[in-house]
PDB file of N, CA and C in Angstrom:
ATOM      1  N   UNK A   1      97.635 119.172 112.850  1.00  0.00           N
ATOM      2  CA  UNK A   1      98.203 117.929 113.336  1.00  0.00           C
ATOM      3  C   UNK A   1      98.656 118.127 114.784  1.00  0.00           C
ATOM      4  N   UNK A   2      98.510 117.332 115.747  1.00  0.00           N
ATOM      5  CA  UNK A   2      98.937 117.490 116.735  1.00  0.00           C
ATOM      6  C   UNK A   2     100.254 117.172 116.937  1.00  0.00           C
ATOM      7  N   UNK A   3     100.718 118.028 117.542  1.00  0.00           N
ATOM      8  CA  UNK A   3     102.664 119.086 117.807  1.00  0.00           C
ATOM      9  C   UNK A   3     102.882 117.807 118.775  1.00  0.00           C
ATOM     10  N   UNK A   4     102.695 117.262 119.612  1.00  0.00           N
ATOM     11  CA  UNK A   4     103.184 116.341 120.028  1.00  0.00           C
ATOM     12  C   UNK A   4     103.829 115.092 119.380  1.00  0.00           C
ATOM     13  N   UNK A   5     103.110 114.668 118.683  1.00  0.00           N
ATOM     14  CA  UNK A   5     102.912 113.196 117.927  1.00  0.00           C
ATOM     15  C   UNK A   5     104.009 113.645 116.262  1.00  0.00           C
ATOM     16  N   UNK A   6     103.617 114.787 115.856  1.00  0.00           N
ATOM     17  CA  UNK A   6     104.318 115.479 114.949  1.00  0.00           C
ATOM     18  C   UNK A   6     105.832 115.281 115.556  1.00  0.00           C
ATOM     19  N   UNK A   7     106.252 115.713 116.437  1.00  0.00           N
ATOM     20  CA  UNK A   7     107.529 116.006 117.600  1.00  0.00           C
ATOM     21  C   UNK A   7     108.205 114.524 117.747  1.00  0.00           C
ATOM     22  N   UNK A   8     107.279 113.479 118.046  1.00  0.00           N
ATOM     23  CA  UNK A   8     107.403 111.957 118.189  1.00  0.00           C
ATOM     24  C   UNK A   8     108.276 111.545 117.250  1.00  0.00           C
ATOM     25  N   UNK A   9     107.290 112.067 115.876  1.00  0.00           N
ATOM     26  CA  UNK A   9     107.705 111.412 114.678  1.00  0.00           C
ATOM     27  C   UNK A   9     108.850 111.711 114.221  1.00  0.00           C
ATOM     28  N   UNK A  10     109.468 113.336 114.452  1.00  0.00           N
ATOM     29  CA  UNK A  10     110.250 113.553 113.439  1.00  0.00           C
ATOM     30  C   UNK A  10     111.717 113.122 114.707  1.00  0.00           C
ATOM     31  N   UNK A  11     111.653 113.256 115.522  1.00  0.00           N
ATOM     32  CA  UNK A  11     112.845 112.334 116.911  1.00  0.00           C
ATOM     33  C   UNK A  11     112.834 111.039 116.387  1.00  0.00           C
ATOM     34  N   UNK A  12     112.444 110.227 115.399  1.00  0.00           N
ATOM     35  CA  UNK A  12     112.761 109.257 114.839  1.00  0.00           C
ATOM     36  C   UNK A  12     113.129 109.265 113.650  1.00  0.00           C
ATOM     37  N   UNK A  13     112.948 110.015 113.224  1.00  0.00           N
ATOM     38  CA  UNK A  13     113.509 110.270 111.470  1.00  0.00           C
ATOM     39  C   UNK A  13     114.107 111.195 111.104  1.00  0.00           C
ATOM     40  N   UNK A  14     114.730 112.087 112.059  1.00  0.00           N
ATOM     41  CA  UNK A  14     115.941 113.487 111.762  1.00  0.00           C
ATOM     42  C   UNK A  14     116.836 113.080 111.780  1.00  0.00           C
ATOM     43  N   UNK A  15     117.850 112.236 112.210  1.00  0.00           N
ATOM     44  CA  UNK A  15     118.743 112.012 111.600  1.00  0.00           C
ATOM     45  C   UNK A  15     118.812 111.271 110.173  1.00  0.00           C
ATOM     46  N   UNK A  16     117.924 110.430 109.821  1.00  0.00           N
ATOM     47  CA  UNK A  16     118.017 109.789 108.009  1.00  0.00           C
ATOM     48  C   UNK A  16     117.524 111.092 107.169  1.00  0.00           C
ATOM     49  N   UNK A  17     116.754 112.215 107.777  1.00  0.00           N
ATOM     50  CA  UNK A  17     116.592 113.166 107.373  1.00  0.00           C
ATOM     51  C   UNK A  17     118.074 114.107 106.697  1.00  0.00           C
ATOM     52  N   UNK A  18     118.046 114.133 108.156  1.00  0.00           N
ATOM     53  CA  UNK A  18     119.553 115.166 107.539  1.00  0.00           C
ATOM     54  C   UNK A  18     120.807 114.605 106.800  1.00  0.00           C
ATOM     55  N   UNK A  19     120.965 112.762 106.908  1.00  0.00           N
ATOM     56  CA  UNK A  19     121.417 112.493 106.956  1.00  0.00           C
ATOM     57  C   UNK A  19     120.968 112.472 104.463  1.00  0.00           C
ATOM     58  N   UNK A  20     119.946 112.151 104.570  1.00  0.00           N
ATOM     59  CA  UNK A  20     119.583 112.288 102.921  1.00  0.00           C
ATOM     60  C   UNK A  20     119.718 113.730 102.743  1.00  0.00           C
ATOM     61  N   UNK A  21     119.607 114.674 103.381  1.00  0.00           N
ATOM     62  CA  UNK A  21     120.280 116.538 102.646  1.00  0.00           C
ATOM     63  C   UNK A  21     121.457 116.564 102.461  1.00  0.00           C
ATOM     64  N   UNK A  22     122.111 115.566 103.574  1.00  0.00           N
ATOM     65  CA  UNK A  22     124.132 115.989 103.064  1.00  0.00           C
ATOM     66  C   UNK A  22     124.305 115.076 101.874  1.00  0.00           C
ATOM     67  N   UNK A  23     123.349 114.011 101.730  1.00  0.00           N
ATOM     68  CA  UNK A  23     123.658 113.770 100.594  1.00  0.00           C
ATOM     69  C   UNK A  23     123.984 113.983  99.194  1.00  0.00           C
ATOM     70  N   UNK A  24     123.681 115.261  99.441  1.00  0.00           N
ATOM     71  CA  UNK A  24     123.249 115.546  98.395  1.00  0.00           C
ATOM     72  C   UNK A  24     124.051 117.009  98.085  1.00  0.00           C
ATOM     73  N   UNK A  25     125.208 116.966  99.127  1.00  0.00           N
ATOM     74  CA  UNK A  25     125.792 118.350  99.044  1.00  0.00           C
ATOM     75  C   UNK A  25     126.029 118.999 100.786  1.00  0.00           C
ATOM     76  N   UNK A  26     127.430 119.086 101.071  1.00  0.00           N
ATOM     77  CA  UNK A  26     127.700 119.756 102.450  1.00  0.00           C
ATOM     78  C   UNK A  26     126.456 120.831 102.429  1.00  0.00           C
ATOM     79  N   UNK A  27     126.420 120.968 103.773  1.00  0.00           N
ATOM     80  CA  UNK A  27     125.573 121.961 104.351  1.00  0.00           C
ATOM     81  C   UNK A  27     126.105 122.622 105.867  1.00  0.00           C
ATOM     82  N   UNK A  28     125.330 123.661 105.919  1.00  0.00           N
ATOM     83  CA  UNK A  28     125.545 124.255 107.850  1.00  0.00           C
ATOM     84  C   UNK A  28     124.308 123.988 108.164  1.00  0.00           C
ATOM     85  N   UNK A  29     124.194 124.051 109.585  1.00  0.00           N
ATOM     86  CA  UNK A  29     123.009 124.100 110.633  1.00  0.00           C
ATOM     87  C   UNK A  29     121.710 124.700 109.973  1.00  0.00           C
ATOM     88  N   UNK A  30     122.438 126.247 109.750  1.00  0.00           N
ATOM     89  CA  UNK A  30     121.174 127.212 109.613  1.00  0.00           C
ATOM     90  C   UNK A  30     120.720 126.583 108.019  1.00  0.00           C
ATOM     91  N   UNK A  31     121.012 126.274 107.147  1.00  0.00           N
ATOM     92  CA  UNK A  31     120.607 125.627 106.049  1.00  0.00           C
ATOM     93  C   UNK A  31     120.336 124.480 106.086  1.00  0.00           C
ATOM     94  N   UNK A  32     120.304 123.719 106.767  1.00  0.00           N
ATOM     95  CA  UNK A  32     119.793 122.579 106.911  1.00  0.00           C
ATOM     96  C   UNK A  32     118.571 122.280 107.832  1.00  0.00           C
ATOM     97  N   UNK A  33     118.267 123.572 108.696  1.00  0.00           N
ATOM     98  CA  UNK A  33     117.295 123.768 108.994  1.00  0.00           C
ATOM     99  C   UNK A  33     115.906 124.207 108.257  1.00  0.00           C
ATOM    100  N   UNK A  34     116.849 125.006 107.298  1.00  0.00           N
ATOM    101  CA  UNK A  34     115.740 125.836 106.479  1.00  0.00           C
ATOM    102  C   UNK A  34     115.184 124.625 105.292  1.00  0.00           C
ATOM    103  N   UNK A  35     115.960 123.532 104.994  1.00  0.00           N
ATOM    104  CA  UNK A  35     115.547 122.969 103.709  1.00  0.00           C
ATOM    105  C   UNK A  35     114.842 121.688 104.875  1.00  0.00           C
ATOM    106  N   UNK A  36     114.552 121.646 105.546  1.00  0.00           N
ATOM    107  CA  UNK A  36     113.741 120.224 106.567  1.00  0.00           C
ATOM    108  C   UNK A  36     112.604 121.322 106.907  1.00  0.00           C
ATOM    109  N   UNK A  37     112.934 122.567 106.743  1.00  0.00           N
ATOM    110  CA  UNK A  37     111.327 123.508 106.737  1.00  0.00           C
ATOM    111  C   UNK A  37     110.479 123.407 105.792  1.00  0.00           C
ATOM    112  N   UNK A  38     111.671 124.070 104.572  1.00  0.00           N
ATOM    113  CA  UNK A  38     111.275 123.731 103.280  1.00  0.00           C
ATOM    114  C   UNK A  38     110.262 122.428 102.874  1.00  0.00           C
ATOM    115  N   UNK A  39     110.841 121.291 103.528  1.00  0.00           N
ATOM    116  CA  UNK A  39     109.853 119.977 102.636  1.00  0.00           C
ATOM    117  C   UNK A  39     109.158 119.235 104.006  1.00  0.00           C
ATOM    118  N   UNK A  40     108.532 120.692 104.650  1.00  0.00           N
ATOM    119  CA  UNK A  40     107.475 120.060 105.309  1.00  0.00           C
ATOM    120  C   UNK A  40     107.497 119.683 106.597  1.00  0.00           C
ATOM    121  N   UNK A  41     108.622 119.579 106.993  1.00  0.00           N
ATOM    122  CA  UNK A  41     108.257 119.071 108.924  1.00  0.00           C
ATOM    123  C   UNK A  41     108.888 120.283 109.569  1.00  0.00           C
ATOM    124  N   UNK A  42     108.375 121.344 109.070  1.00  0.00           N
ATOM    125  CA  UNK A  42     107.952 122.134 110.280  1.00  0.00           C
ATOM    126  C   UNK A  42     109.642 123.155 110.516  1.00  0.00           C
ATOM    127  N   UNK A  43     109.779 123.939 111.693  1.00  0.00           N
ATOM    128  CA  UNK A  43     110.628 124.747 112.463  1.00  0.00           C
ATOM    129  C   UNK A  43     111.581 123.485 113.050  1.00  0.00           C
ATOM    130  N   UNK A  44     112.368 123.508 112.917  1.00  0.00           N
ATOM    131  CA  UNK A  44     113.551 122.417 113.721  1.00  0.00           C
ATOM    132  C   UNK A  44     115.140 123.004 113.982  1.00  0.00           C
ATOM    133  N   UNK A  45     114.746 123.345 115.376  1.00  0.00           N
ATOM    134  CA  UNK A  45     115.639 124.486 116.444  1.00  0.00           C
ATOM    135  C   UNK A  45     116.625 124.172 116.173  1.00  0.00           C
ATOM    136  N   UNK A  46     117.682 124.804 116.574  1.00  0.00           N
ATOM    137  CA  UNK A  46     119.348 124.647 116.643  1.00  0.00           C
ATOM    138  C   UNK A  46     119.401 123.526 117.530  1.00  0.00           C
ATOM    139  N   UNK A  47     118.296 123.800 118.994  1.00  0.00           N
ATOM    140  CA  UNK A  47     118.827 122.718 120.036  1.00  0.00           C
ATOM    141  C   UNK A  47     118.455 121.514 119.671  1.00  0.00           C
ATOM    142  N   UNK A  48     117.570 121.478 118.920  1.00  0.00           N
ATOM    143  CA  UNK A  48     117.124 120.015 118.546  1.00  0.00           C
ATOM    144  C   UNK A  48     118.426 119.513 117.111  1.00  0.00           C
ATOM    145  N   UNK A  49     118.854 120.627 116.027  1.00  0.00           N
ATOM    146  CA  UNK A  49     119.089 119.642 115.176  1.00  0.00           C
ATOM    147  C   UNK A  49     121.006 119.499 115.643  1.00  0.00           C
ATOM    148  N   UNK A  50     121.561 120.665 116.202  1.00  0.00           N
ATOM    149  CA  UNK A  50     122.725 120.555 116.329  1.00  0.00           C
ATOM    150  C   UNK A  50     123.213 118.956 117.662  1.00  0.00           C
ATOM    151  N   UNK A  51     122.641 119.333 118.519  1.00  0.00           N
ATOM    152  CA  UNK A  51     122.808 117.565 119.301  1.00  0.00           C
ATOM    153  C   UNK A  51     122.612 115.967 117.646  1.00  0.00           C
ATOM    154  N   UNK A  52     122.082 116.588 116.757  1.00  0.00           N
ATOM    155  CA  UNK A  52     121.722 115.524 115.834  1.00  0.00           C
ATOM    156  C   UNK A  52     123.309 115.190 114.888  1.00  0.00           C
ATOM    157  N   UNK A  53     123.903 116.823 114.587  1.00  0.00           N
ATOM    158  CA  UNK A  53     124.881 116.532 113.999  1.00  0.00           C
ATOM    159  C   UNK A  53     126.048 116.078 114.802  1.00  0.00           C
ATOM    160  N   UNK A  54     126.136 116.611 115.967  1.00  0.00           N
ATOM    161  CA  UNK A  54     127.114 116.040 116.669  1.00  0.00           C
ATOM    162  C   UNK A  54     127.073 114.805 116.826  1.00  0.00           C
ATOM    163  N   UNK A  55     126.039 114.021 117.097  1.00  0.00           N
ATOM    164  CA  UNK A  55     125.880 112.379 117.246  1.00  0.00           C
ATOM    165  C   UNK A  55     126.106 111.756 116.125  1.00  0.00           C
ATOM    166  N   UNK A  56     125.741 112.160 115.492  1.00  0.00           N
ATOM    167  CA  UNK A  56     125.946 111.957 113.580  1.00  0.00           C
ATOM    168  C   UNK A  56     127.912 112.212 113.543  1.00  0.00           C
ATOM    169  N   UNK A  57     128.117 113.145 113.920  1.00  0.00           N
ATOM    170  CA  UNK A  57     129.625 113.234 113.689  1.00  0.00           C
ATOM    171  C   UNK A  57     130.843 112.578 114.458  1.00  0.00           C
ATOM    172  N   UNK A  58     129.830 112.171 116.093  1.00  0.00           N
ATOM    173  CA  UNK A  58     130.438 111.275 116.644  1.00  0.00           C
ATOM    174  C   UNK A  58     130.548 109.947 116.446  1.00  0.00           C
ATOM    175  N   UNK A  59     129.499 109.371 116.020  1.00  0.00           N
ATOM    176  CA  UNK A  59     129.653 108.031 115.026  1.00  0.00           C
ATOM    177  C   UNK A  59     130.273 108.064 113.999  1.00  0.00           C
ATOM    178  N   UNK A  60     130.614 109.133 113.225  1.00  0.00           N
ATOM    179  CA  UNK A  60     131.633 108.655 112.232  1.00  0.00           C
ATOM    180  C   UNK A  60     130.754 108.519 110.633  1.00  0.00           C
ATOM    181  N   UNK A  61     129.315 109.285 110.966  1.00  0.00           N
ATOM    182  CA  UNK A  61     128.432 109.584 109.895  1.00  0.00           C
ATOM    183  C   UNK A  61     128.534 110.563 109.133  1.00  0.00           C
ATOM    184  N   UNK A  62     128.892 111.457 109.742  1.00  0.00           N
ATOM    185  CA  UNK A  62     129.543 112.969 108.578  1.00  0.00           C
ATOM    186  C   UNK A  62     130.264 113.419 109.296  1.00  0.00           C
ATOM    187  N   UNK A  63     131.467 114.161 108.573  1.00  0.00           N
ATOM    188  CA  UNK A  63     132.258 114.598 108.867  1.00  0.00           C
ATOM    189  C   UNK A  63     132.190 116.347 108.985  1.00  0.00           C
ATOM    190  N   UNK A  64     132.518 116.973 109.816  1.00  0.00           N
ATOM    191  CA  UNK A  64     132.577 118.641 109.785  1.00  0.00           C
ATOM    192  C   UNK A  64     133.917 119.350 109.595  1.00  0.00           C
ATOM    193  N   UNK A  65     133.830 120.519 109.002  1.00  0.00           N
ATOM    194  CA  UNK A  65     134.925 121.616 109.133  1.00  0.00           C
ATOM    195  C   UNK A  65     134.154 122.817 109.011  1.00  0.00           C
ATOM    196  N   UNK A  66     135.056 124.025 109.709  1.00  0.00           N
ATOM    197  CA  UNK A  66     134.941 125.347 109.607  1.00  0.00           C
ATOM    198  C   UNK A  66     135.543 125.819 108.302  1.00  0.00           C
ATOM    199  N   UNK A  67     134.827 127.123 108.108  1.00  0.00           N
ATOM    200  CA  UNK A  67     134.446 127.585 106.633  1.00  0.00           C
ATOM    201  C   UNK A  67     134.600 129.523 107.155  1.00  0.00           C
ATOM    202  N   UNK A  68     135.220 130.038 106.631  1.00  0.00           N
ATOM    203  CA  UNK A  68     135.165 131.841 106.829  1.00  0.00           C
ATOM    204  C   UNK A  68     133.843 131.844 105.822  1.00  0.00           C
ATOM    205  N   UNK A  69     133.186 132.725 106.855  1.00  0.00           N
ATOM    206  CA  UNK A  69     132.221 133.409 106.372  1.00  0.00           C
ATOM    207  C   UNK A  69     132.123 134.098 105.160  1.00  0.00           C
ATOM    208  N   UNK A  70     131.562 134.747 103.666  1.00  0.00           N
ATOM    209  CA  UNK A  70     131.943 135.477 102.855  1.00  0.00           C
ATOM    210  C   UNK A  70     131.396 137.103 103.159  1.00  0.00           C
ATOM    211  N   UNK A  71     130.405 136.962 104.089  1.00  0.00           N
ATOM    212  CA  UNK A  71     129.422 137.951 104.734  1.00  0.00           C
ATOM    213  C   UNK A  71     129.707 138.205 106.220  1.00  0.00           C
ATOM    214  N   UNK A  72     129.399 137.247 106.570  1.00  0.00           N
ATOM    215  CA  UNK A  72     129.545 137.005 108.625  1.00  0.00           C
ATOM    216  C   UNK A  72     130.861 135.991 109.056  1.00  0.00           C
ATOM    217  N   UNK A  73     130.421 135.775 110.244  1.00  0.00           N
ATOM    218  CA  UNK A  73     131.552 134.937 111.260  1.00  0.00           C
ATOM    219  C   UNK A  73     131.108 133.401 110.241  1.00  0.00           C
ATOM    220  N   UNK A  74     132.511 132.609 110.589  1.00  0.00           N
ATOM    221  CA  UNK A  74     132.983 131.468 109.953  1.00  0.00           C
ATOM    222  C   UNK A  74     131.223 130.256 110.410  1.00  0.00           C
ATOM    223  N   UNK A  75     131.290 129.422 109.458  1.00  0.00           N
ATOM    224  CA  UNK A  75     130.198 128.476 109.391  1.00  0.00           C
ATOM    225  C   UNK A  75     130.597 126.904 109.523  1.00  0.00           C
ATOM    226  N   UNK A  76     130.249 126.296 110.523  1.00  0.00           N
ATOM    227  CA  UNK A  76     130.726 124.381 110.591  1.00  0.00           C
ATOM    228  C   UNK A  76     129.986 124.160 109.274  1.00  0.00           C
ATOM    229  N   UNK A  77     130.493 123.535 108.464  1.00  0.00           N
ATOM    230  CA  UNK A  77     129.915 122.765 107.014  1.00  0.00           C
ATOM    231  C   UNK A  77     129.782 121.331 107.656  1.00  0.00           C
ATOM    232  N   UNK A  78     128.758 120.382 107.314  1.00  0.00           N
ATOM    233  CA  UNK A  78     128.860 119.175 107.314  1.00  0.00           C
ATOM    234  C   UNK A  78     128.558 118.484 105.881  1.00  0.00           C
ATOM    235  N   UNK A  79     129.393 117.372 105.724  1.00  0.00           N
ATOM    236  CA  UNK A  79     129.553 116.074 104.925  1.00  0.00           C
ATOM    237  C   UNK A  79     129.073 115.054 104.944  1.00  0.00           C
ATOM    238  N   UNK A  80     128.488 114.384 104.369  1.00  0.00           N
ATOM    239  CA  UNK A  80     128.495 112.666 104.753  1.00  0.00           C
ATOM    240  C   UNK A  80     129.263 112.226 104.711  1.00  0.00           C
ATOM    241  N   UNK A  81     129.506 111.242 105.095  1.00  0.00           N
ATOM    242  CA  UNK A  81     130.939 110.006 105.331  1.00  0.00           C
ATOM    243  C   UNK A  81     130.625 109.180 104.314  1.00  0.00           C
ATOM    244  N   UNK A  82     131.470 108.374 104.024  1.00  0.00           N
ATOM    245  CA  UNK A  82     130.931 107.278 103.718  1.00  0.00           C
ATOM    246  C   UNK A  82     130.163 105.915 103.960  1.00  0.00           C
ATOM    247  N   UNK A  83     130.850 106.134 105.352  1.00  0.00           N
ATOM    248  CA  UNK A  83     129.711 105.390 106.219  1.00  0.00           C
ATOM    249  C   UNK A  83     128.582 105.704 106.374  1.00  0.00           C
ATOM    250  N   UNK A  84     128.223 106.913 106.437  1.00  0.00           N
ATOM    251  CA  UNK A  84     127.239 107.746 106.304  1.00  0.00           C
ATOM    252  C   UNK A  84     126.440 107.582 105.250  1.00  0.00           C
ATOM    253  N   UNK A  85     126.809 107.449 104.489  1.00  0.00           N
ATOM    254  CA  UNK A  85     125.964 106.565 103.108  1.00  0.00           C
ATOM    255  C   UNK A  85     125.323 105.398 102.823  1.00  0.00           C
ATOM    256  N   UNK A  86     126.565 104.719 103.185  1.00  0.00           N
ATOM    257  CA  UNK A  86     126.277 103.258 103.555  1.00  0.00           C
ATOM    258  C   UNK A  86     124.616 103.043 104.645  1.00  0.00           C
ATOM    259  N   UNK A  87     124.860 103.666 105.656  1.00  0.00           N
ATOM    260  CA  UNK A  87     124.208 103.674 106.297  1.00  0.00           C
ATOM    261  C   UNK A  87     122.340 104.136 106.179  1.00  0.00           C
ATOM    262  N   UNK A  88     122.665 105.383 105.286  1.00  0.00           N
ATOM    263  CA  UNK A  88     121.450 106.199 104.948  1.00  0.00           C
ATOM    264  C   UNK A  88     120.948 104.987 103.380  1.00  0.00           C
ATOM    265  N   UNK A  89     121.600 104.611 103.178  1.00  0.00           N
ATOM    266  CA  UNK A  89     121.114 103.729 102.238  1.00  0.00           C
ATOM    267  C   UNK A  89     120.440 102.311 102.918  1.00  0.00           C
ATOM    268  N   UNK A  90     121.024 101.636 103.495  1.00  0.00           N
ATOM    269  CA  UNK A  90     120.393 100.762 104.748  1.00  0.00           C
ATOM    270  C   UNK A  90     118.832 101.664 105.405  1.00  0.00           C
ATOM    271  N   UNK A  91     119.178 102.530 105.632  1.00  0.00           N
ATOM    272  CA  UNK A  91     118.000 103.328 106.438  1.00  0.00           C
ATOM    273  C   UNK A  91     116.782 103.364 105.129  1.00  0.00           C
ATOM    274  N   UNK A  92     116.987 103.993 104.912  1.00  0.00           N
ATOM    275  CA  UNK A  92     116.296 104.403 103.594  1.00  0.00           C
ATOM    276  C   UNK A  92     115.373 102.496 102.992  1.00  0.00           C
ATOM    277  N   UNK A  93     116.070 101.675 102.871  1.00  0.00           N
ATOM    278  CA  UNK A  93     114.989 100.821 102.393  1.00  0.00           C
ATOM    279  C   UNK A  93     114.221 100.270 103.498  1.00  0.00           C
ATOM    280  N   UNK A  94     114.826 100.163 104.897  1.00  0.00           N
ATOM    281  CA  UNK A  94     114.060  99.681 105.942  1.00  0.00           C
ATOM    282  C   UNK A  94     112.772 100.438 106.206  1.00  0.00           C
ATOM    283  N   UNK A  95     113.201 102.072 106.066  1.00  0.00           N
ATOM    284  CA  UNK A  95     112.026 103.274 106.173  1.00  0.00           C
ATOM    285  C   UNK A  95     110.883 102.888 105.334  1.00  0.00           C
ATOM    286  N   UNK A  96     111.555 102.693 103.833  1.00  0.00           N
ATOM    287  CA  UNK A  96     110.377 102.059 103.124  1.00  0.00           C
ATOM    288  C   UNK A  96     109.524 101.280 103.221  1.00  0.00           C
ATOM    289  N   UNK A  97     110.000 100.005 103.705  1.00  0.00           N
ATOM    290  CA  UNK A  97     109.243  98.981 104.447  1.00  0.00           C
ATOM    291  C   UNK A  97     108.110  99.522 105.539  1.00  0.00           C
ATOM    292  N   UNK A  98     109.111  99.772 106.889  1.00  0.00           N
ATOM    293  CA  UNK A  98     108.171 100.506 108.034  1.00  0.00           C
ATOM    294  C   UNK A  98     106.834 101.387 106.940  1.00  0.00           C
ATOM    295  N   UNK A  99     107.177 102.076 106.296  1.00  0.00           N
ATOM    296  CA  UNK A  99     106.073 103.479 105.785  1.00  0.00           C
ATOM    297  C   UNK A  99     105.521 102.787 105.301  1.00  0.00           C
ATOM    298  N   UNK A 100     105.561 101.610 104.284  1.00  0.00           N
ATOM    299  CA  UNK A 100     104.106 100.651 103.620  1.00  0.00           C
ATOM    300  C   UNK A 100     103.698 100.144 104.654  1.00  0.00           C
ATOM    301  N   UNK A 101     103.961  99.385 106.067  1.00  0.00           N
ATOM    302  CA  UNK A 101     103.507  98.285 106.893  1.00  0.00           C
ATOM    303  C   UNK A 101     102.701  99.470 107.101  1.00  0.00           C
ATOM    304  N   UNK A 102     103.181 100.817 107.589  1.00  0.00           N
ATOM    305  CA  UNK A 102     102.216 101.560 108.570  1.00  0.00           C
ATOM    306  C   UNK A 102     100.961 102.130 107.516  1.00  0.00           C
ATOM    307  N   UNK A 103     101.363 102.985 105.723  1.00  0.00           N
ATOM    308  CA  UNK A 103     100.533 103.061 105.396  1.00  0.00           C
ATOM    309  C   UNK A 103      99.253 101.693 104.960  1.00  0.00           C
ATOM    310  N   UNK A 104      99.786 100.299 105.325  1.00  0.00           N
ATOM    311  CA  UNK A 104      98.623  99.240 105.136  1.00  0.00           C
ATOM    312  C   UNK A 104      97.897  99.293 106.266  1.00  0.00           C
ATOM    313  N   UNK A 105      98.749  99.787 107.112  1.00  0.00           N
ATOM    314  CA  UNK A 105      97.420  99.483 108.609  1.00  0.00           C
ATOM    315  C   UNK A 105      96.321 100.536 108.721  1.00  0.00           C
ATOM    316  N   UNK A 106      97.054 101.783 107.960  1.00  0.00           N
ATOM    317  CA  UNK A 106      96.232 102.870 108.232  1.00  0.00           C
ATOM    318  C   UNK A 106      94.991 102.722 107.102  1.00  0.00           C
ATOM    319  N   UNK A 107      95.293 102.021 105.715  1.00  0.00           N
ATOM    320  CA  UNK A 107      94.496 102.123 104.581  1.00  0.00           C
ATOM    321  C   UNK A 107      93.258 100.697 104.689  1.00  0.00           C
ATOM    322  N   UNK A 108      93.198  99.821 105.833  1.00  0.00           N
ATOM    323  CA  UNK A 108      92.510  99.039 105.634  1.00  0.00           C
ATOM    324  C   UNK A 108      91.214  99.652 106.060  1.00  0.00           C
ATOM    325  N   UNK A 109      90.086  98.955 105.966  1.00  0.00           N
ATOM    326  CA  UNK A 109      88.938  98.877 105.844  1.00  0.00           C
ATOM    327  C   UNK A 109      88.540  99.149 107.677  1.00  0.00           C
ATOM    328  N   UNK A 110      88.156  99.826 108.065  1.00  0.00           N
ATOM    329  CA  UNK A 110      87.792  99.598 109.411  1.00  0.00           C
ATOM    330  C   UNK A 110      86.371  97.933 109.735  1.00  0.00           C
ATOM    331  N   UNK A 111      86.746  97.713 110.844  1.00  0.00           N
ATOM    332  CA  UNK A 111      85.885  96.535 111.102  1.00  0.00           C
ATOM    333  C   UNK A 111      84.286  96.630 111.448  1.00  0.00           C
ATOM    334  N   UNK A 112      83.733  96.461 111.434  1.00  0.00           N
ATOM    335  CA  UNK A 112      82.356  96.882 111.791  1.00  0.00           C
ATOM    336  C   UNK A 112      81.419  96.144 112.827  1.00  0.00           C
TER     337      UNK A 112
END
């Protein structure tokens, strides 16, 4: 797939991304990197996803705290908010929409 267009796509959908993993249970950076590896889109840097949580935390979408390490140095955990929910739930059916309009355009019949 071309890394560009791949890159496009997911700068539009990492935050409802990360924003459906806290759903589902606080997380840190480095784990929340690894499970958006996990299901498929790829390597997604510190520099790319940490600017995501901060904007996310500056709106008032999840909330963070520090955590002591049980192994290493202390870890930022993030939360969803409740707004944060609210929100990823709003996201989430509009996404649906967008992903059928786009998979109908892509599944029609070419013209001849």
């Amino acid at each position: 797939m071309d890394q560009e267009r791949r890159a496009q796509w997911l700068r539009g959908v990492l935050d409802l991304c990360v924003l459906a993993l806290l759903s589902r249970g606080e997380s840190y950076g480095y784990e929340l990197s690894q499970a958006l590896r996990a299901h498929g889109l790829g390597t997604v840097q510190g520099g790319t996803l940490y600017p995501v949580l901060l904007r996310l935390q500056r709106s008032g979408l999840v909330t963070a705290h520090w955590r002591e390490g049980e192994t290493g140095p202390a870890r930022k955990y993030y939360r969803i908010s409740p707004a944060g929910s609210t929100a990823l739930r709003t996201a989430a059916t509009d996404w649906t929409a967008f992903a059928a309009s786009v998979g109908a355009i892509m599944s029609e019949e070419p013209m001849r």
